[in-house]
PDB file of N, CA and C in Angstrom:
ATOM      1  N   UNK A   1       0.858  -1.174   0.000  1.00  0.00           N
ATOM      2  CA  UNK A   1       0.000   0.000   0.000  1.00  0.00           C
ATOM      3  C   UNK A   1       0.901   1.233   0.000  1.00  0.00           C
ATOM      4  N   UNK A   2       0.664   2.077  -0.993  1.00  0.00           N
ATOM      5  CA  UNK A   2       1.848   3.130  -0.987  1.00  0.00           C
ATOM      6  C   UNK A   2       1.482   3.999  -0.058  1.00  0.00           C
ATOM      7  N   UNK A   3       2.121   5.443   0.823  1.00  0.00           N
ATOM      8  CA  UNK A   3       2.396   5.970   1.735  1.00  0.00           C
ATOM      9  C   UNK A   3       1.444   7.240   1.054  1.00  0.00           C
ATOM     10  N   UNK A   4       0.193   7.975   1.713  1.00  0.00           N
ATOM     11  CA  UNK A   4      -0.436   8.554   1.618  1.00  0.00           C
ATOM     12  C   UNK A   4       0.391   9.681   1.531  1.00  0.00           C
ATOM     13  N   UNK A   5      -0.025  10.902   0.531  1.00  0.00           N
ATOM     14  CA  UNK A   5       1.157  12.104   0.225  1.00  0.00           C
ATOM     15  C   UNK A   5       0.422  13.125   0.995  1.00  0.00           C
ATOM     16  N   UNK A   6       1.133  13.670   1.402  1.00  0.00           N
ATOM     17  CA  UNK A   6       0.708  15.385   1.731  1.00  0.00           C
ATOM     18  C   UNK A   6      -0.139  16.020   1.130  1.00  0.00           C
ATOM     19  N   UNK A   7       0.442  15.856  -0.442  1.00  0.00           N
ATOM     20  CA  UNK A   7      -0.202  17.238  -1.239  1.00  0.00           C
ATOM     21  C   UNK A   7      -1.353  16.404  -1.777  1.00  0.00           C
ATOM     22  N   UNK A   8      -2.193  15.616  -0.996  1.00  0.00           N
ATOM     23  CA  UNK A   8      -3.915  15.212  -1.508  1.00  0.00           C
ATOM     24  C   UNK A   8      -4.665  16.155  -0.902  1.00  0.00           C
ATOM     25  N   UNK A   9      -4.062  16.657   0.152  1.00  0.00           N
ATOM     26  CA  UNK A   9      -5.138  17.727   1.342  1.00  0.00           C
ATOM     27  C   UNK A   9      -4.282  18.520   0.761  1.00  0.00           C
ATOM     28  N   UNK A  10      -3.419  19.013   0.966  1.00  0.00           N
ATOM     29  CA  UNK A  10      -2.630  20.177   0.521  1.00  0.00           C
ATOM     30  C   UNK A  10      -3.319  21.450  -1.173  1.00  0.00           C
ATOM     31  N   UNK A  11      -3.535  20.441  -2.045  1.00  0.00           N
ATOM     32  CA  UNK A  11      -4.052  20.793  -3.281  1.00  0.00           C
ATOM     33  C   UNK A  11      -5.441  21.373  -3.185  1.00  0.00           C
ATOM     34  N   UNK A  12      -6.193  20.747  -1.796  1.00  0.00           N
ATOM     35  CA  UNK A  12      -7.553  21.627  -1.932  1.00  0.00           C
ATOM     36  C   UNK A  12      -7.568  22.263  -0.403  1.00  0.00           C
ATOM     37  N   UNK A  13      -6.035  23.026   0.327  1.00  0.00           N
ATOM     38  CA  UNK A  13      -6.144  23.567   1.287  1.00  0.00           C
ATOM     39  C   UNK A  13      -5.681  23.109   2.849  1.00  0.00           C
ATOM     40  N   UNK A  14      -5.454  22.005   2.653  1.00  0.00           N
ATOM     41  CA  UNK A  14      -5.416  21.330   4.016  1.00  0.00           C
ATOM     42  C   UNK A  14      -4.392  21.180   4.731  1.00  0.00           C
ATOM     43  N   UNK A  15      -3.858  21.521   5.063  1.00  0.00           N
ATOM     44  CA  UNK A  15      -2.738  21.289   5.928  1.00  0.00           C
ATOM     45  C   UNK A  15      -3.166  20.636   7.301  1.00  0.00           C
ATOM     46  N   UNK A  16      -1.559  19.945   8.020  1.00  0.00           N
ATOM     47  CA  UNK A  16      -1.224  19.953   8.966  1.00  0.00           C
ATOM     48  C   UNK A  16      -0.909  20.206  10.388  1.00  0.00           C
ATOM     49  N   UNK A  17      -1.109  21.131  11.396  1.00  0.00           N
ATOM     50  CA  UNK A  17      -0.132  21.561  12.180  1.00  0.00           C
ATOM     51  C   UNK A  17      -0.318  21.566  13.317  1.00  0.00           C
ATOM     52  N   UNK A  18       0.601  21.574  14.258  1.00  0.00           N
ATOM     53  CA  UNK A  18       0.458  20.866  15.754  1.00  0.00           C
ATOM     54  C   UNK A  18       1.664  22.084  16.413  1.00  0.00           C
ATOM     55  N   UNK A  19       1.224  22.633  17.415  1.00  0.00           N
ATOM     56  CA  UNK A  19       1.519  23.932  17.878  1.00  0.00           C
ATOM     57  C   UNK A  19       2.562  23.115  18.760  1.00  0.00           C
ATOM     58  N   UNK A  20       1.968  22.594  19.729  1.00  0.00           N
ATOM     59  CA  UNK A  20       2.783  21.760  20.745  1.00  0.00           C
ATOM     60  C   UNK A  20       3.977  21.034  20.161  1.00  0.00           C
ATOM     61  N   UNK A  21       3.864  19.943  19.067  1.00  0.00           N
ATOM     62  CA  UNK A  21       5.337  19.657  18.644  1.00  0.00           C
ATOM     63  C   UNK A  21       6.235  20.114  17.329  1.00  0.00           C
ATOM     64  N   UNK A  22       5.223  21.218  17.171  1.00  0.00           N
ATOM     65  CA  UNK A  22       6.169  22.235  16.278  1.00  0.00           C
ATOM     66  C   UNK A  22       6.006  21.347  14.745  1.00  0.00           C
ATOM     67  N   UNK A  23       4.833  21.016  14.265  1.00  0.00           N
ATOM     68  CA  UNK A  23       4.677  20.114  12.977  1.00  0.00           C
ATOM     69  C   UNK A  23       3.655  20.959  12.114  1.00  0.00           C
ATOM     70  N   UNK A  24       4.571  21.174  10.942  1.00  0.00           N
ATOM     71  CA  UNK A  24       3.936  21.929   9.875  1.00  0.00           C
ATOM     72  C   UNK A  24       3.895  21.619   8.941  1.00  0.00           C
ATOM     73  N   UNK A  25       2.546  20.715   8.005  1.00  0.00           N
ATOM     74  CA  UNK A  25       2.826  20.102   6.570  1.00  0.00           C
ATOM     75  C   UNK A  25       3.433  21.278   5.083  1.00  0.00           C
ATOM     76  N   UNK A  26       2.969  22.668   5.815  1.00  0.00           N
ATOM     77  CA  UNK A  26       3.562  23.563   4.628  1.00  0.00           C
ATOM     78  C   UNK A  26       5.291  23.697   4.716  1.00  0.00           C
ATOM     79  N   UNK A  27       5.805  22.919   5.407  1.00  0.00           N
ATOM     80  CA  UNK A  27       7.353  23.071   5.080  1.00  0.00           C
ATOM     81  C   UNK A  27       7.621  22.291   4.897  1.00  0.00           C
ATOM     82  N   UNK A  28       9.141  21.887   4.167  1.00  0.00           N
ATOM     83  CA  UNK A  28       9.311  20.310   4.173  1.00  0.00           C
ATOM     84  C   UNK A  28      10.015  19.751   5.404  1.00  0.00           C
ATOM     85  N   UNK A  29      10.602  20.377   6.014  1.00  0.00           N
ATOM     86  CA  UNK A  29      10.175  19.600   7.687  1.00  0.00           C
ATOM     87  C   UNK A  29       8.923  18.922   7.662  1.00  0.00           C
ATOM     88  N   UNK A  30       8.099  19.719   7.758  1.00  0.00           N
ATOM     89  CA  UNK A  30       6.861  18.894   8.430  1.00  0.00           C
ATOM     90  C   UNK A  30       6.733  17.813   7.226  1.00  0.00           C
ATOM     91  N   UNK A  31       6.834  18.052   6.112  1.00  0.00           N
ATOM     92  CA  UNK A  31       6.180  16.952   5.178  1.00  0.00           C
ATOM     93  C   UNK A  31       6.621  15.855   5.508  1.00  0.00           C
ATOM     94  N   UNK A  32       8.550  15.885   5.693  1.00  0.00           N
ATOM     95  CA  UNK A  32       9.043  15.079   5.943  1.00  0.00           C
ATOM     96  C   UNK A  32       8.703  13.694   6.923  1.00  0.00           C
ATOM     97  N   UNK A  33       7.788  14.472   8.233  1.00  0.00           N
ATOM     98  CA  UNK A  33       7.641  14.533   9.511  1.00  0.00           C
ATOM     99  C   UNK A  33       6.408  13.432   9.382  1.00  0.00           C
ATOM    100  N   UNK A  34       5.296  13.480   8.281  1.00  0.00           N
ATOM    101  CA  UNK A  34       4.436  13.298   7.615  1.00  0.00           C
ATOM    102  C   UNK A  34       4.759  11.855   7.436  1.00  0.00           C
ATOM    103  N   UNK A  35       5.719  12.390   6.310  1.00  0.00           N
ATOM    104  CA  UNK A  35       5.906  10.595   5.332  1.00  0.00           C
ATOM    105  C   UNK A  35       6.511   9.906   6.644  1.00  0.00           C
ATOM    106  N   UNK A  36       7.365  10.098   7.013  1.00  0.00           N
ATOM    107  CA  UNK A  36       8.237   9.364   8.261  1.00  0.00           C
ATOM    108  C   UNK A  36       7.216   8.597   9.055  1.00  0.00           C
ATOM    109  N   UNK A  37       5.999   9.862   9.375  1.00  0.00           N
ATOM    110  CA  UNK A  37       5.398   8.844  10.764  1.00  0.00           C
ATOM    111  C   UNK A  37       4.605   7.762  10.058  1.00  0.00           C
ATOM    112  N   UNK A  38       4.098   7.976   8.696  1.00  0.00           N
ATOM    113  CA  UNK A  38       3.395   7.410   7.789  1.00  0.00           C
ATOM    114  C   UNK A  38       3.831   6.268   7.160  1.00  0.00           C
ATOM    115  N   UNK A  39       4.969   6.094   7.264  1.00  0.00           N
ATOM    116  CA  UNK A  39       5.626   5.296   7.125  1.00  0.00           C
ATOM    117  C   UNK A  39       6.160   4.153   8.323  1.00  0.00           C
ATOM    118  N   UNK A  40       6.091   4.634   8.983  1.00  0.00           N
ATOM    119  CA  UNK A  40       6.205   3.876  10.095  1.00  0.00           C
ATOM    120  C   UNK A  40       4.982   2.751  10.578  1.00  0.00           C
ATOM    121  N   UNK A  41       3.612   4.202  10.422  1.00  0.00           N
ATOM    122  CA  UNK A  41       2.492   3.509  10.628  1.00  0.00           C
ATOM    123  C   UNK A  41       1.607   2.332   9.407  1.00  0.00           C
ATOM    124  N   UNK A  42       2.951   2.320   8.258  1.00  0.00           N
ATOM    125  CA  UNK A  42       2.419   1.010   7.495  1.00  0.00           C
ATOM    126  C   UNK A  42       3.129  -0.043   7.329  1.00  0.00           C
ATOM    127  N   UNK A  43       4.160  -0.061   8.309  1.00  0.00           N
ATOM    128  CA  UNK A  43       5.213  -0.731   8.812  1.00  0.00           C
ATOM    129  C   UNK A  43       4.480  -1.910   9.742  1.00  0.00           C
ATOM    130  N   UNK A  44       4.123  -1.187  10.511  1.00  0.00           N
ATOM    131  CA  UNK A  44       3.028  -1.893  11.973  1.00  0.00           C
ATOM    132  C   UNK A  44       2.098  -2.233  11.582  1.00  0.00           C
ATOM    133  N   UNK A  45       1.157  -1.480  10.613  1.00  0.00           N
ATOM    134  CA  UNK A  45       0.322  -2.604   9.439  1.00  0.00           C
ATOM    135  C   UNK A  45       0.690  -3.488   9.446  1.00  0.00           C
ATOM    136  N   UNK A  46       1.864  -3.659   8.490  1.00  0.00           N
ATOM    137  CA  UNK A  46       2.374  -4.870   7.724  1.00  0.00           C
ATOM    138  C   UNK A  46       2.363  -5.990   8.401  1.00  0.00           C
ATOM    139  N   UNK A  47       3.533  -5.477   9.855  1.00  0.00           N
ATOM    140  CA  UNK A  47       3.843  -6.687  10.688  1.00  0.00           C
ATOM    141  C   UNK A  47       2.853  -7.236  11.416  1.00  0.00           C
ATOM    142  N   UNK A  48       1.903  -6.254  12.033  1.00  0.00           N
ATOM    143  CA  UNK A  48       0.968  -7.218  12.752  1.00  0.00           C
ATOM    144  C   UNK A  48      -0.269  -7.861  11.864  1.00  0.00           C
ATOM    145  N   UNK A  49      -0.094  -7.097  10.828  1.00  0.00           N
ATOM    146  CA  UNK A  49      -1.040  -8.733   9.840  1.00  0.00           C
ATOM    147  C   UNK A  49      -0.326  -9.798   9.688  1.00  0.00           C
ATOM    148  N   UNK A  50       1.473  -9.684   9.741  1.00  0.00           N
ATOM    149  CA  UNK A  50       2.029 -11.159   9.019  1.00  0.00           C
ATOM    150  C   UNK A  50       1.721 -11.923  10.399  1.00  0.00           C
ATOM    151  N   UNK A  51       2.194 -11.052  11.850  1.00  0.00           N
ATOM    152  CA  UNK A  51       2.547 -11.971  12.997  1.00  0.00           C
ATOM    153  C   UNK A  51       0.751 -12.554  13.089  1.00  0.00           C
ATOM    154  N   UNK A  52      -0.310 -11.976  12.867  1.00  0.00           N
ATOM    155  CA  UNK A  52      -1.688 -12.290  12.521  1.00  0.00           C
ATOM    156  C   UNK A  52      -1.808 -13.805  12.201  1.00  0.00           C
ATOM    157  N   UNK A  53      -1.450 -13.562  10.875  1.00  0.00           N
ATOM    158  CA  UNK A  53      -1.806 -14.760   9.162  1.00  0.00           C
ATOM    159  C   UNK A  53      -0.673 -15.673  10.356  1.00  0.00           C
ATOM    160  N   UNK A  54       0.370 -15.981  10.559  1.00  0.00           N
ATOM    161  CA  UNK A  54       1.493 -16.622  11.401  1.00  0.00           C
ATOM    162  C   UNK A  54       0.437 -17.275  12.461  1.00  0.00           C
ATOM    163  N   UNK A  55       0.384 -16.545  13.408  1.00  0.00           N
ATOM    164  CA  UNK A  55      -0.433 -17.488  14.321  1.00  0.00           C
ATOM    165  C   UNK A  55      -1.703 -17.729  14.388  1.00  0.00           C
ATOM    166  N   UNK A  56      -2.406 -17.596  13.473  1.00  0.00           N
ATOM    167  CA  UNK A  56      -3.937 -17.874  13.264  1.00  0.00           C
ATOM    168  C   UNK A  56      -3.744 -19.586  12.081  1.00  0.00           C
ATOM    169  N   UNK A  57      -1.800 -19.546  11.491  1.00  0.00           N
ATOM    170  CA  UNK A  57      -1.453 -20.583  10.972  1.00  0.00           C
ATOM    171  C   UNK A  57      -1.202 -21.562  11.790  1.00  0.00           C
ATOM    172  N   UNK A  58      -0.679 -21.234  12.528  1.00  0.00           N
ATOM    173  CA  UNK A  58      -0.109 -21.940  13.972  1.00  0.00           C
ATOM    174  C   UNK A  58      -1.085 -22.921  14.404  1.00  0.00           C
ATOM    175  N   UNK A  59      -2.249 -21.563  15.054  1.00  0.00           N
ATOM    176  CA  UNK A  59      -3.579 -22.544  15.453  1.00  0.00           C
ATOM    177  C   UNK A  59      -4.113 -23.704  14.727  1.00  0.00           C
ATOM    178  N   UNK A  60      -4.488 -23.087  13.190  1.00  0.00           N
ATOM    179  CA  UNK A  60      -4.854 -23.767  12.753  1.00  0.00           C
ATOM    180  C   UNK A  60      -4.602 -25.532  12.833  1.00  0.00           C
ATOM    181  N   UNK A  61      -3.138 -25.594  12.785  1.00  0.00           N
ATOM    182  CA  UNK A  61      -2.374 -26.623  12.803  1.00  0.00           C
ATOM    183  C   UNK A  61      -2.327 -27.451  13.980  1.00  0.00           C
ATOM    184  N   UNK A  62      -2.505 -26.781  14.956  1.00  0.00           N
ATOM    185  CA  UNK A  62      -2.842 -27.585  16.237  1.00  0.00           C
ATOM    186  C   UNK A  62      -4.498 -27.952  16.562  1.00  0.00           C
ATOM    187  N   UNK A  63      -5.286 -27.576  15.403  1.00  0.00           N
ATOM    188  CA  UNK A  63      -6.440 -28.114  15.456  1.00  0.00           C
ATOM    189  C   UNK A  63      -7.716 -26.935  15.607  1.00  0.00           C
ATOM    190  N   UNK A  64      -7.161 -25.858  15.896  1.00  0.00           N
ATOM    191  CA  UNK A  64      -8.004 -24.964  16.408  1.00  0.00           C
ATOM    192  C   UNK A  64      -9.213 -24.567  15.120  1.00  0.00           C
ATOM    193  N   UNK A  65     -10.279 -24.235  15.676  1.00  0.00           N
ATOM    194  CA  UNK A  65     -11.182 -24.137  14.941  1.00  0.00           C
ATOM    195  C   UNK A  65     -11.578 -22.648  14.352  1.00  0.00           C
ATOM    196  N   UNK A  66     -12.160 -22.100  13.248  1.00  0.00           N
ATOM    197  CA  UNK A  66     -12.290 -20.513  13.392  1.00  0.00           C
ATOM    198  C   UNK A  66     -13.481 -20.566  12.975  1.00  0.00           C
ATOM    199  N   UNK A  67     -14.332 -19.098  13.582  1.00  0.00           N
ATOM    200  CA  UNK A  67     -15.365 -18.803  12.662  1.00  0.00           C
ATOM    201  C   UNK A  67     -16.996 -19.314  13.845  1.00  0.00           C
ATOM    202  N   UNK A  68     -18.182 -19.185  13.496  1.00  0.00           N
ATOM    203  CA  UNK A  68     -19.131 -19.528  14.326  1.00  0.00           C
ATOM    204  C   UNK A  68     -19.311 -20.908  13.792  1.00  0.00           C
ATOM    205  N   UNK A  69     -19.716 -21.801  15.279  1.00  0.00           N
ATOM    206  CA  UNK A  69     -19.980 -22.842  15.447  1.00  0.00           C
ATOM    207  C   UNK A  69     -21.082 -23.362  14.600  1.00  0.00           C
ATOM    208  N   UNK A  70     -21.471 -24.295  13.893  1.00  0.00           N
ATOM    209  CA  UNK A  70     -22.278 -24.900  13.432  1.00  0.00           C
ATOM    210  C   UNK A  70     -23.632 -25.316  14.120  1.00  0.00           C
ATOM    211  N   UNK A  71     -24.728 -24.583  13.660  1.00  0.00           N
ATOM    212  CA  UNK A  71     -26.041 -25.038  14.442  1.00  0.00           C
ATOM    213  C   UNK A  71     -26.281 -26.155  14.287  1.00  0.00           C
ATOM    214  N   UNK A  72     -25.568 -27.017  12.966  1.00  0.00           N
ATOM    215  CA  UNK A  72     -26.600 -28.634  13.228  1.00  0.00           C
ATOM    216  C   UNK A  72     -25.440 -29.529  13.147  1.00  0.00           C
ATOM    217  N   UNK A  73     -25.364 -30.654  13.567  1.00  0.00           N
ATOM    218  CA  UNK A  73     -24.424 -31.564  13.462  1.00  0.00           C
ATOM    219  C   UNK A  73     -24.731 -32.408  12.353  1.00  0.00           C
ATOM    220  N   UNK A  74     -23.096 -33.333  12.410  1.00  0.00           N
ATOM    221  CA  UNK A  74     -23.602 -34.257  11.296  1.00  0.00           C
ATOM    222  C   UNK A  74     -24.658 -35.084  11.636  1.00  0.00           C
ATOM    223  N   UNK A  75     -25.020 -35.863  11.947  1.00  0.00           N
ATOM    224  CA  UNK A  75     -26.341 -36.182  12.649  1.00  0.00           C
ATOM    225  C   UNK A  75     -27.562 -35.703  12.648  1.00  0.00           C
ATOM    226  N   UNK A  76     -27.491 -34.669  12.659  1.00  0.00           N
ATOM    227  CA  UNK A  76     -28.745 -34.083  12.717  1.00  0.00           C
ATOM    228  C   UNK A  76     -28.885 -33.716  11.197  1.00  0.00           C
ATOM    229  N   UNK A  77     -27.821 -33.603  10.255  1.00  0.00           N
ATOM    230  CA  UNK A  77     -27.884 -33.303   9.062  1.00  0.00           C
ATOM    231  C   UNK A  77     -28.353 -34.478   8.078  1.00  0.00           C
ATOM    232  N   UNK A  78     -27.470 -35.438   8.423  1.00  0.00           N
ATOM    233  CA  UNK A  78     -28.239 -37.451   8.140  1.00  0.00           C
ATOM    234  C   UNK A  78     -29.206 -37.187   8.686  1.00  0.00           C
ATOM    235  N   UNK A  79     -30.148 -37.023   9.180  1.00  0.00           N
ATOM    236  CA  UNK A  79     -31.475 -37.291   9.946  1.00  0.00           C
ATOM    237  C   UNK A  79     -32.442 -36.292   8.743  1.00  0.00           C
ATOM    238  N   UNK A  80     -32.294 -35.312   8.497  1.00  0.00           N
ATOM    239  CA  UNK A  80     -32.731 -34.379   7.851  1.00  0.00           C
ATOM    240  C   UNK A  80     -32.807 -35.102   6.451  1.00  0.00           C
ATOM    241  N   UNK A  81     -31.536 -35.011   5.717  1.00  0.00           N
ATOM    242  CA  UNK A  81     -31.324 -35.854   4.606  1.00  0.00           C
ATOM    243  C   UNK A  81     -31.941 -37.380   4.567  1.00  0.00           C
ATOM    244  N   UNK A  82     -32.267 -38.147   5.396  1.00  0.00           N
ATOM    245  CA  UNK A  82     -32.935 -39.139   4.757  1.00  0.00           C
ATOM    246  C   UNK A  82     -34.510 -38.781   5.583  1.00  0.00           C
ATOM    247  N   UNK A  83     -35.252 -37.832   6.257  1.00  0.00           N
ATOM    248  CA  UNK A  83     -36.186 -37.543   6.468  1.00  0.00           C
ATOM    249  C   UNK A  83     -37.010 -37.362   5.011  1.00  0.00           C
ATOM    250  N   UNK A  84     -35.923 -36.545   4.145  1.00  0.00           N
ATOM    251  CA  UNK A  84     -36.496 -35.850   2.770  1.00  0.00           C
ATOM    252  C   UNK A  84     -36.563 -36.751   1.736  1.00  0.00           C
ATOM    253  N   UNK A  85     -35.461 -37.725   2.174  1.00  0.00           N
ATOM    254  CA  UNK A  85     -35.986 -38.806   1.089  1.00  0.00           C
ATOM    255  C   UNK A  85     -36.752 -40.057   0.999  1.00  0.00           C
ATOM    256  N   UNK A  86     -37.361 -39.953   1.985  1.00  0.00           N
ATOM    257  CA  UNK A  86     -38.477 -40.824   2.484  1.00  0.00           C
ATOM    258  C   UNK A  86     -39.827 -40.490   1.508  1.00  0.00           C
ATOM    259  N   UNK A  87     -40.578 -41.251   1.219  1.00  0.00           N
ATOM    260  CA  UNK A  87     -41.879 -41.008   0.509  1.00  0.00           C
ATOM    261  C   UNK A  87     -43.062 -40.154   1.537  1.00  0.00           C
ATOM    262  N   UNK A  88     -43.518 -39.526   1.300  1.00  0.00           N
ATOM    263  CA  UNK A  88     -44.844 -38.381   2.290  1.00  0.00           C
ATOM    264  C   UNK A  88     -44.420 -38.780   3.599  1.00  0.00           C
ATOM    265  N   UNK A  89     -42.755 -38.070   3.319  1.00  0.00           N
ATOM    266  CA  UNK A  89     -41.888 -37.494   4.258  1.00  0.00           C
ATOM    267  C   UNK A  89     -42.394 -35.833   4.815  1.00  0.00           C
ATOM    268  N   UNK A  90     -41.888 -35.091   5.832  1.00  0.00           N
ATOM    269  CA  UNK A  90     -41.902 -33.587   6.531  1.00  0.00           C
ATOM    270  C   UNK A  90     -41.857 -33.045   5.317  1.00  0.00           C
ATOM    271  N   UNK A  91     -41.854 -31.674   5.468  1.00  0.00           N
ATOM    272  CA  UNK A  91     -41.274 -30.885   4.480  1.00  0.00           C
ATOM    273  C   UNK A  91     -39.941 -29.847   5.104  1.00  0.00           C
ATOM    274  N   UNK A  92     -39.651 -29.536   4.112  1.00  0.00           N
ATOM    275  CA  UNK A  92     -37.997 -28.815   4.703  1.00  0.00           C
ATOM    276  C   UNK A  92     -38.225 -27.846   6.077  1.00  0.00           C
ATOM    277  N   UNK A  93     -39.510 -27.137   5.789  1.00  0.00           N
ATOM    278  CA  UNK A  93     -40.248 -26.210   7.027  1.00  0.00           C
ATOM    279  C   UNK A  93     -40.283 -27.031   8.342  1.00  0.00           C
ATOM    280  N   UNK A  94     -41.075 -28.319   7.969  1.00  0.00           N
ATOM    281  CA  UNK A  94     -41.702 -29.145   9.401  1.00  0.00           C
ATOM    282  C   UNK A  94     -39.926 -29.312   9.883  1.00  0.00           C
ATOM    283  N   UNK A  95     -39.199 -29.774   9.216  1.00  0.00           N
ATOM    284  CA  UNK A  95     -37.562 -30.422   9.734  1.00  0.00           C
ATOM    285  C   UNK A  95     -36.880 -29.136  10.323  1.00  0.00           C
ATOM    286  N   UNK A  96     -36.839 -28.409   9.427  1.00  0.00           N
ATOM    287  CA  UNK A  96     -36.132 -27.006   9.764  1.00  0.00           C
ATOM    288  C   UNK A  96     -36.834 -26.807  11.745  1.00  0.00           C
ATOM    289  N   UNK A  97     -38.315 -26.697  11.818  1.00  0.00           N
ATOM    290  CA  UNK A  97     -38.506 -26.487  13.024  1.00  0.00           C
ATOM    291  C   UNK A  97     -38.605 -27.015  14.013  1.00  0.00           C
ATOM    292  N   UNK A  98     -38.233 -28.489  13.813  1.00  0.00           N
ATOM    293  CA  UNK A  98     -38.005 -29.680  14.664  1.00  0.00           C
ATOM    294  C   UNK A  98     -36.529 -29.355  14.876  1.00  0.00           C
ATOM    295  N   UNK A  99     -35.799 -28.880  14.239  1.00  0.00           N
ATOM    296  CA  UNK A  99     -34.386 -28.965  14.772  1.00  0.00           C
ATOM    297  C   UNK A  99     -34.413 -27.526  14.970  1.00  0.00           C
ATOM    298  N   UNK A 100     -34.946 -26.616  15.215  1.00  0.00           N
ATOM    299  CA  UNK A 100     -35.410 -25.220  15.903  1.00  0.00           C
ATOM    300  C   UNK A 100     -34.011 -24.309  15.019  1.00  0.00           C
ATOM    301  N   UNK A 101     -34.269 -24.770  13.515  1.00  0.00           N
ATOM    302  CA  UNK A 101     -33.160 -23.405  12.925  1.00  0.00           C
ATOM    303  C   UNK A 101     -34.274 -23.085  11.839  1.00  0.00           C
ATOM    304  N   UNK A 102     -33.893 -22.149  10.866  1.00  0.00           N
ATOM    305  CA  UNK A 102     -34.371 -21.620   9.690  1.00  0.00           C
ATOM    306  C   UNK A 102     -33.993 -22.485   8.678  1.00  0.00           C
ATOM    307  N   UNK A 103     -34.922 -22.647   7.475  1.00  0.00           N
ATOM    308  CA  UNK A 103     -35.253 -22.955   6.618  1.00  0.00           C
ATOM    309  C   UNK A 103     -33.802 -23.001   5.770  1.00  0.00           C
ATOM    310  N   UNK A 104     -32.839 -21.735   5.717  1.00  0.00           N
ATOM    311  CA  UNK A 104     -31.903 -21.093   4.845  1.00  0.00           C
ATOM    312  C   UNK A 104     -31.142 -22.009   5.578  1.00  0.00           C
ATOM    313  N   UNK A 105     -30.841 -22.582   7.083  1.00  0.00           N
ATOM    314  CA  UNK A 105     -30.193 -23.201   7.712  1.00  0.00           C
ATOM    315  C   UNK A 105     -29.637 -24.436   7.314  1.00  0.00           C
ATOM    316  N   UNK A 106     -30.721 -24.880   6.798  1.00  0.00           N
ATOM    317  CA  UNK A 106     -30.970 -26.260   6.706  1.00  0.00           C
ATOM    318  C   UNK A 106     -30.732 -26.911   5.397  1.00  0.00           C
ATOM    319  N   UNK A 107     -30.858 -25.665   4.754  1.00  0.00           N
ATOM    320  CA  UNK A 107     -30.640 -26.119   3.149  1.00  0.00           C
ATOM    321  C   UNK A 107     -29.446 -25.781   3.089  1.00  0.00           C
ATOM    322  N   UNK A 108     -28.423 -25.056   3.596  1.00  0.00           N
ATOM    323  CA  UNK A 108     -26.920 -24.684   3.757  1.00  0.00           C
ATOM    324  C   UNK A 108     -26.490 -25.857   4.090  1.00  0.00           C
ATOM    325  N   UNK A 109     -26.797 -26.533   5.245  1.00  0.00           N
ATOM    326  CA  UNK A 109     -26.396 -27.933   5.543  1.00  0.00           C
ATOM    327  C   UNK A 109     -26.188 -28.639   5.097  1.00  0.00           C
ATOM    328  N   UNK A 110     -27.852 -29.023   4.743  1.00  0.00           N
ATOM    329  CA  UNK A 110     -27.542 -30.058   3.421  1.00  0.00           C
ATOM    330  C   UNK A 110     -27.069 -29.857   2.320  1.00  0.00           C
ATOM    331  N   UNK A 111     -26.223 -28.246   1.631  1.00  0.00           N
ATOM    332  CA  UNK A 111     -25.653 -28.684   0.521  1.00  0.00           C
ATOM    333  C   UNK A 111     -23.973 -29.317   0.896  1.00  0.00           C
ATOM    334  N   UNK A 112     -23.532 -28.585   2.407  1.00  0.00           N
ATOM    335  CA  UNK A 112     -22.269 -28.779   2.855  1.00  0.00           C
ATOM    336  C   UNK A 112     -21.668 -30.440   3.116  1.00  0.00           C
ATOM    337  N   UNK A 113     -22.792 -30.755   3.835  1.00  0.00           N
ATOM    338  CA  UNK A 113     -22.232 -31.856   4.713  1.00  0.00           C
ATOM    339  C   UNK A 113     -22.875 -33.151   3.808  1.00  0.00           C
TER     340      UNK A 113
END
């Protein structure tokens, strides 16, 4: 991601400036002052997404799971699936509310599992 410039605010007026540590985007001190910290701050981006992607790899590998838990089990998903293929079997509604999820639930299921 390249380093946001000065002169985007600058061109329609905008400046910089901080009385207390003496930072002024209209000089090139301050611009300098600008890219530097700006640079820094996509530095710490960078790294704490890699050390991120790194141990969310880590986990993974030791088994860890991500993301929300699954409302129906496999089990309950076999139960569903041969409910429907039964002859003047439930309908996806009656199953869906026997296992107390939504309709959209259930048909997600059964295309997954």
């Amino acid at each position: 991601m390249p380093l946001p410039s000065c002169n985007i605010g600058a061109k329609d007026g905008v400046t910089f400036r901080s009385l207390i540590q003496n930072i002024d985007t209209r000089t090139p001190e301050g611009r300098r002052w600008y890219i530097h910290a700006a640079s820094d701050a996509e530095y710490e981006r960078a790294v704490i997404s890699r050390r991120t992607r790194e141990q969310m790899a880590a986990a993974k590998r030791r088994g860890k799971k991500f993301g929300r838990p699954r409302k129906l089990s496999k089990a309950q998903v076999s139960w569903a699936r041969k409910m429907l293929q039964r002859k003047n079997s439930k309908t996806k509604m009656q199953i869906a509310q026997e296992l107390k999820v939504c309709v959209r639930t259930l048909t997600r299921a059964l295309a997954c599992i």
